[in-house]
Structures are given as C-alpha cells and as structure tokens.
C-alpha atoms as a PDB file:
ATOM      1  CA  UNK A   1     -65.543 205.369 236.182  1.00  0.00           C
ATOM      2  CA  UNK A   2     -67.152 201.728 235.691  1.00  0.00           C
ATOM      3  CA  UNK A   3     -70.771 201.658 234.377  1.00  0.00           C
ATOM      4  CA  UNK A   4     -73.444 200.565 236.896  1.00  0.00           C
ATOM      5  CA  UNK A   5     -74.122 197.474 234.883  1.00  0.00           C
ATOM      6  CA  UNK A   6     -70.281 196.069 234.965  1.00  0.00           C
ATOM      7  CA  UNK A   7     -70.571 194.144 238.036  1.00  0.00           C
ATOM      8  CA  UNK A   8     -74.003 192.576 236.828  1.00  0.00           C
ATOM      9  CA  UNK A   9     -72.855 191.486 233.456  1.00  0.00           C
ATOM     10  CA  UNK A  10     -69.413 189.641 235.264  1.00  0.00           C
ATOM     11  CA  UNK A  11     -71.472 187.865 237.357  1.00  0.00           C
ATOM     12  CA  UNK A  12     -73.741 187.033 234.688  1.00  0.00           C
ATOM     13  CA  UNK A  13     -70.788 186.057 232.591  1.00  0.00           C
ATOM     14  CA  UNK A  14     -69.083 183.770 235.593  1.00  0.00           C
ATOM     15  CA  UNK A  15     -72.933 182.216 236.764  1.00  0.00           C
ATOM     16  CA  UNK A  16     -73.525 181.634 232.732  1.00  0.00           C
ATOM     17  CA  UNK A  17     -70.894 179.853 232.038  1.00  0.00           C
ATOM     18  CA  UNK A  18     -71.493 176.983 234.448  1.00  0.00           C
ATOM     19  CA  UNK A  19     -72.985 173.918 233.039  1.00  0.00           C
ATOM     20  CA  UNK A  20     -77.494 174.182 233.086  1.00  0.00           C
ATOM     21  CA  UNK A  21     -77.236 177.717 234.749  1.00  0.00           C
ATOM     22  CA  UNK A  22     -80.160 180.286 234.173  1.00  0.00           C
ATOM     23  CA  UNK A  23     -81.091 183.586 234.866  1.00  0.00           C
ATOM     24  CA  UNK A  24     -84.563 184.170 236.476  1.00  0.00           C
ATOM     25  CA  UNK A  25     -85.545 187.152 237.842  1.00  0.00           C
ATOM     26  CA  UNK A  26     -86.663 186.675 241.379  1.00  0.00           C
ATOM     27  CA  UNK A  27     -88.053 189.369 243.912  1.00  0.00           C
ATOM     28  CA  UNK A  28     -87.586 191.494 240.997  1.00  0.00           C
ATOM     29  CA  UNK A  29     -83.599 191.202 241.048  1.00  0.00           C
ATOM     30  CA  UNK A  30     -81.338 188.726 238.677  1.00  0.00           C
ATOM     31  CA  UNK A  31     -80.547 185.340 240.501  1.00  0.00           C
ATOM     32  CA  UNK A  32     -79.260 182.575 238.975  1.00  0.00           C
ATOM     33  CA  UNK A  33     -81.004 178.977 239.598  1.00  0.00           C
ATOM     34  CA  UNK A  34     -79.345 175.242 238.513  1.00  0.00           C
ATOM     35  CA  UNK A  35     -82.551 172.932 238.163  1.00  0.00           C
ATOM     36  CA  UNK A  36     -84.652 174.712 240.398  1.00  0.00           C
ATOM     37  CA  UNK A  37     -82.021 175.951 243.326  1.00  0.00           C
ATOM     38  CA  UNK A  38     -80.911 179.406 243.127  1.00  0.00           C
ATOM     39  CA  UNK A  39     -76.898 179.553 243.770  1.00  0.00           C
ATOM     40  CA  UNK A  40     -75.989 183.379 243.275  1.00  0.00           C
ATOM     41  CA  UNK A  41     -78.206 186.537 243.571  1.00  0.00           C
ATOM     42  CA  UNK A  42     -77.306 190.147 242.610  1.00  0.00           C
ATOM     43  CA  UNK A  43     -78.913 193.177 243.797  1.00  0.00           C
ATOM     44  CA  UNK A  44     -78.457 197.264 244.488  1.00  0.00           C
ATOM     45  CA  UNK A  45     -78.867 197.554 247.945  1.00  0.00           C
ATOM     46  CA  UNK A  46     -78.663 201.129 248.544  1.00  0.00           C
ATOM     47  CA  UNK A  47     -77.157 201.855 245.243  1.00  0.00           C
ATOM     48  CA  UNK A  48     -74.094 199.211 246.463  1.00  0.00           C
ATOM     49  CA  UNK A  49     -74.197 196.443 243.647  1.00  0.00           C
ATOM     50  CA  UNK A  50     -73.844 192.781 245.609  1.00  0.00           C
ATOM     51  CA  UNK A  51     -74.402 188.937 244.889  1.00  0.00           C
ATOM     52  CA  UNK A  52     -74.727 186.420 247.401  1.00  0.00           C
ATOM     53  CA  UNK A  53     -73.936 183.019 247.278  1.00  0.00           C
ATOM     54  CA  UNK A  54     -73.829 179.814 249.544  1.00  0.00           C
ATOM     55  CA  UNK A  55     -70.686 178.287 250.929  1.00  0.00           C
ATOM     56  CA  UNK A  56     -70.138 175.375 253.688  1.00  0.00           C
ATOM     57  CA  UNK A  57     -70.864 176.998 256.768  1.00  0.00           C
ATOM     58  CA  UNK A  58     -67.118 177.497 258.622  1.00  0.00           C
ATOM     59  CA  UNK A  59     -65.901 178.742 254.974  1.00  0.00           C
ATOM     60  CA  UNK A  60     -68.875 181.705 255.306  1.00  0.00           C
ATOM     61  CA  UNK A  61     -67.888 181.823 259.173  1.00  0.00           C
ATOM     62  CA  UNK A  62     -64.571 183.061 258.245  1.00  0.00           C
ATOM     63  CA  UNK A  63     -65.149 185.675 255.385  1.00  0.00           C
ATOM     64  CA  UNK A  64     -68.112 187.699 256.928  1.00  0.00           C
ATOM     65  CA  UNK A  65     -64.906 188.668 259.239  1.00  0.00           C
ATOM     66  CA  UNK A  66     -63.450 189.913 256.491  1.00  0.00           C
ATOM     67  CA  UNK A  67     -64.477 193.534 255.106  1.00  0.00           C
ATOM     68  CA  UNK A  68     -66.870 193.598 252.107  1.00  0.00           C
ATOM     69  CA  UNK A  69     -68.647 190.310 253.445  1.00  0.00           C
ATOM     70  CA  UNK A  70     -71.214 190.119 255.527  1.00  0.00           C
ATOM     71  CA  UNK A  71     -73.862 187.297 255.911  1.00  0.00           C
ATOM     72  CA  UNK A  72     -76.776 187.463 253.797  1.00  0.00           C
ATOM     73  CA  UNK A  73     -80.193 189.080 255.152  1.00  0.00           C
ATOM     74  CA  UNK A  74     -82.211 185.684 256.019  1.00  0.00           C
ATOM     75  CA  UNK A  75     -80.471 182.644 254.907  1.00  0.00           C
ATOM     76  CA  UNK A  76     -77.101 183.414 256.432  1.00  0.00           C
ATOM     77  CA  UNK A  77     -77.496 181.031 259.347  1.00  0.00           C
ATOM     78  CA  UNK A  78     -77.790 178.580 256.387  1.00  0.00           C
ATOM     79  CA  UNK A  79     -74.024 179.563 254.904  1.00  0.00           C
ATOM     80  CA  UNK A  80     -75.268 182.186 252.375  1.00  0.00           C
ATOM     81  CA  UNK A  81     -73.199 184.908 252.156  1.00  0.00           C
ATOM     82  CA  UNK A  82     -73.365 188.709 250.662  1.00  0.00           C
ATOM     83  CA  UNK A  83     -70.798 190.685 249.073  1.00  0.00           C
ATOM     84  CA  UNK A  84     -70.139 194.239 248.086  1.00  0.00           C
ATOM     85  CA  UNK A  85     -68.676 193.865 244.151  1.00  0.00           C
ATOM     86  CA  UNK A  86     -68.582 197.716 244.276  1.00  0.00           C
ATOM     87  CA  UNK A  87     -64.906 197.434 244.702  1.00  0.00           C
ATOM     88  CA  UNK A  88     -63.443 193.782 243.442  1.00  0.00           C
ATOM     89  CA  UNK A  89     -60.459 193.778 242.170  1.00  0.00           C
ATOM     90  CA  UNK A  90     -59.965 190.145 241.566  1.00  0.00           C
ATOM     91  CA  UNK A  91     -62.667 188.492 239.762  1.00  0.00           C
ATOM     92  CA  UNK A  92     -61.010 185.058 239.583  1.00  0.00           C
ATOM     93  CA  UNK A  93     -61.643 185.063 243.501  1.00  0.00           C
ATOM     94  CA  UNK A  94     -65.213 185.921 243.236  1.00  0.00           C
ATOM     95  CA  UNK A  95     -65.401 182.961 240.372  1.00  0.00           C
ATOM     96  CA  UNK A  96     -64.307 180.601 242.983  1.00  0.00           C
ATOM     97  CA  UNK A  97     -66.514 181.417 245.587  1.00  0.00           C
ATOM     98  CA  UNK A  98     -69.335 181.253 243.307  1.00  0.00           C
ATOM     99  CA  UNK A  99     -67.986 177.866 241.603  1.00  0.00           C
ATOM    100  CA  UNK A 100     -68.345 176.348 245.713  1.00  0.00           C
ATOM    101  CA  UNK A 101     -71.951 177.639 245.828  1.00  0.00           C
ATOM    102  CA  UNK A 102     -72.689 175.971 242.481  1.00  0.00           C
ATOM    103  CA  UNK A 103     -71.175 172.826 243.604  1.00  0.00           C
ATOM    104  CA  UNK A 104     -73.114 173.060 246.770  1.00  0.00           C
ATOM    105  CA  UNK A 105     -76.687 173.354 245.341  1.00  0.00           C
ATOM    106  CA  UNK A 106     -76.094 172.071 241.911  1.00  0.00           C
ATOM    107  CA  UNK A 107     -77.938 168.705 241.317  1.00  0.00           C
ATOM    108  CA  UNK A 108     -75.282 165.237 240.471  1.00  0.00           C
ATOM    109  CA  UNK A 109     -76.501 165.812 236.635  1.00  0.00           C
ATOM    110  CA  UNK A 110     -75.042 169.062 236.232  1.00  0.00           C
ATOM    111  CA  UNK A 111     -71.875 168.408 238.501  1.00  0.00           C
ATOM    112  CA  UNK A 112     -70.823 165.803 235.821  1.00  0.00           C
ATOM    113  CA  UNK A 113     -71.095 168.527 232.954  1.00  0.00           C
ATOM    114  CA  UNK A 114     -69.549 170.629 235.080  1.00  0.00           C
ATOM    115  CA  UNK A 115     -66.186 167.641 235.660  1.00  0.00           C
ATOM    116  CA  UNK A 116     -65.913 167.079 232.176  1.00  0.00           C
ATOM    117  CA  UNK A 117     -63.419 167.567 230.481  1.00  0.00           C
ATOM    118  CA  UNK A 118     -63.038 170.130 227.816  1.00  0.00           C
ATOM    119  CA  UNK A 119     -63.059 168.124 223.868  1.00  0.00           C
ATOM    120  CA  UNK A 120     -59.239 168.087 222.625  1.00  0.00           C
ATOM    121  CA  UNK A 121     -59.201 170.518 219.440  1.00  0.00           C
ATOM    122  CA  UNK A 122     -58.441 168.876 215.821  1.00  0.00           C
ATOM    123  CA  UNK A 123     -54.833 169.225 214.941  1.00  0.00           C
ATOM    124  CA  UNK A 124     -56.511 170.647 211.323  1.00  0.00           C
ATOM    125  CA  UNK A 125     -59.834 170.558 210.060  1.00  0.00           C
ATOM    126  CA  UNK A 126     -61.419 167.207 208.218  1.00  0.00           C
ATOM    127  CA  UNK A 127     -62.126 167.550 204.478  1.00  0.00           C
ATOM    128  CA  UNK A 128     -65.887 168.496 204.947  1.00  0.00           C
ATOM    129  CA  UNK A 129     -68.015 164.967 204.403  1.00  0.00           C
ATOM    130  CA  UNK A 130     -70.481 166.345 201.859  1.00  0.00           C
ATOM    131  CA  UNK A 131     -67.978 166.880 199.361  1.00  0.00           C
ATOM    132  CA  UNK A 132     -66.452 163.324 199.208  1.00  0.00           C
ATOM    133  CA  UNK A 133     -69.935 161.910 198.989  1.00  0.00           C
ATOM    134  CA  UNK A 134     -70.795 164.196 195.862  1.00  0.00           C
ATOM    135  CA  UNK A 135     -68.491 162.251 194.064  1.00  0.00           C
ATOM    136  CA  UNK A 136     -68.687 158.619 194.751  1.00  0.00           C
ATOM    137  CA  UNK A 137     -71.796 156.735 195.892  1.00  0.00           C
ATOM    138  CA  UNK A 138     -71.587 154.956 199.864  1.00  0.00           C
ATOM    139  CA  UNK A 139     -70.733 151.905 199.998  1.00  0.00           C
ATOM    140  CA  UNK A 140     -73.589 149.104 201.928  1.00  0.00           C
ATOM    141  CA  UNK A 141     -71.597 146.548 204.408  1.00  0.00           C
ATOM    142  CA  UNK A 142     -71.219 143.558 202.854  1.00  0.00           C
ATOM    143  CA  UNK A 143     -74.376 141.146 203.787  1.00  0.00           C
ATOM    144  CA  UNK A 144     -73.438 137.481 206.208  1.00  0.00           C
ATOM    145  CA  UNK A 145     -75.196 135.083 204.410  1.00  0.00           C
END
C-alpha cells in the first residue's frame, strides 16, 4: 500500500525541478508559484490526494471528459484543471501536463532556464588548479609599451 505522502513528494519532485520553482503554502495546502504565479496545487480533498494545474483552454476541454479529471473548483473556466493522483500510473504523463502549466504562467526569464540546454559533461576531470599554482608562480601578460 503507498504512503499518503507519495503522491505529494512526486509532485514536489516534478514542480521542483523546473527552473525558479517554489513551494509556498497557500490556503494552508502546498502550491507551487514561478515568480509570483502559482502553476500546480496539491490538496486532500476528502482524503483523495489531487493537484491542479493550468492548461490552454481546448487542451482542459478535452481531459475533464476523461475520468480522474475534472475542472478545478473556481478557476476552471480559466483552463485550470484538477486531478485525482490517487491512482496514476504514469507519472511521465502527469510531468507533461504540469511542464504546459509551467510554460503557461512561467515568466520569459524562467522559460529561458527552462530551454537551456543541459552543460556537456568533461570527458575526465581537469588536474585541480590549486595544485599547479603551488608550484610555479602566475605569470603577468606581457605590458604594450
């Protein structure tokens, strides 16, 4: 049986790791805010664990007609969207739907972090620097006269 916390800490994990994403806690329940803008919630509503999340408006059209999705108490005219996590299966899927509200809410700043890509890894690691200069004095650049 999965521990109440599980569906919490992956959507804390997938929210996290997008670039200048916090957690506040906001009507007393975890939401997660880029700048100022929240862009997923989580709560227990009736002991069901659920996040919402905004998504362009025919995209949250289509999957509150699917089961497990419903639109979000107040904001759903607006494209939010709520879903049961109770039961995911595939989390990849839920990381893409919150990816497209972070995209939607997330100011240009933290969209370029977010398009960057990821630094190529050394081929081996550099003698450290502090070692070579131990032994022989730096060099100044020559002066232009």
């Amino acid at each position: 049986m999965a521990r109440k916390e599980e569906p919490l800490e992956r959507v804390r994990e997938i929210c996290l790791a997008l670039p200048d994403a916090r957690e506040t806690a906001t009507w007393g329940k975890p939401h997660f805010r880029v700048g100022e803008k929240i862009f997923c919630g989580y709560e227990l509503e009736e002991g069901v664990p659920a996040i919402g999340f905004k998504l362009e408006r025919e995209h949250a059209r289509e999957l509150v007609r699917r089961p497990g999705f419903r639109p979000a108490p107040y904001v759903g005219h607006k494209g939010w969207v709520q879903l049961d996590v109770s039961s995911v299966s595939d989390w990849d899927a839920v990381r893409e739907l919150v990816l497209e509200s972070y995209r939607l809410i997330a100011p240009k700043r933290s969209l370029a972090k977010l398009e960057e890509p990821a630094p190529a890894l050394p081929r081996r690691a550099a003698k450290a620097p502090a070692a070579d200069a131990a032994r022989k004095p730096a060099k100044r650049p020559a002066r232009k006269r």
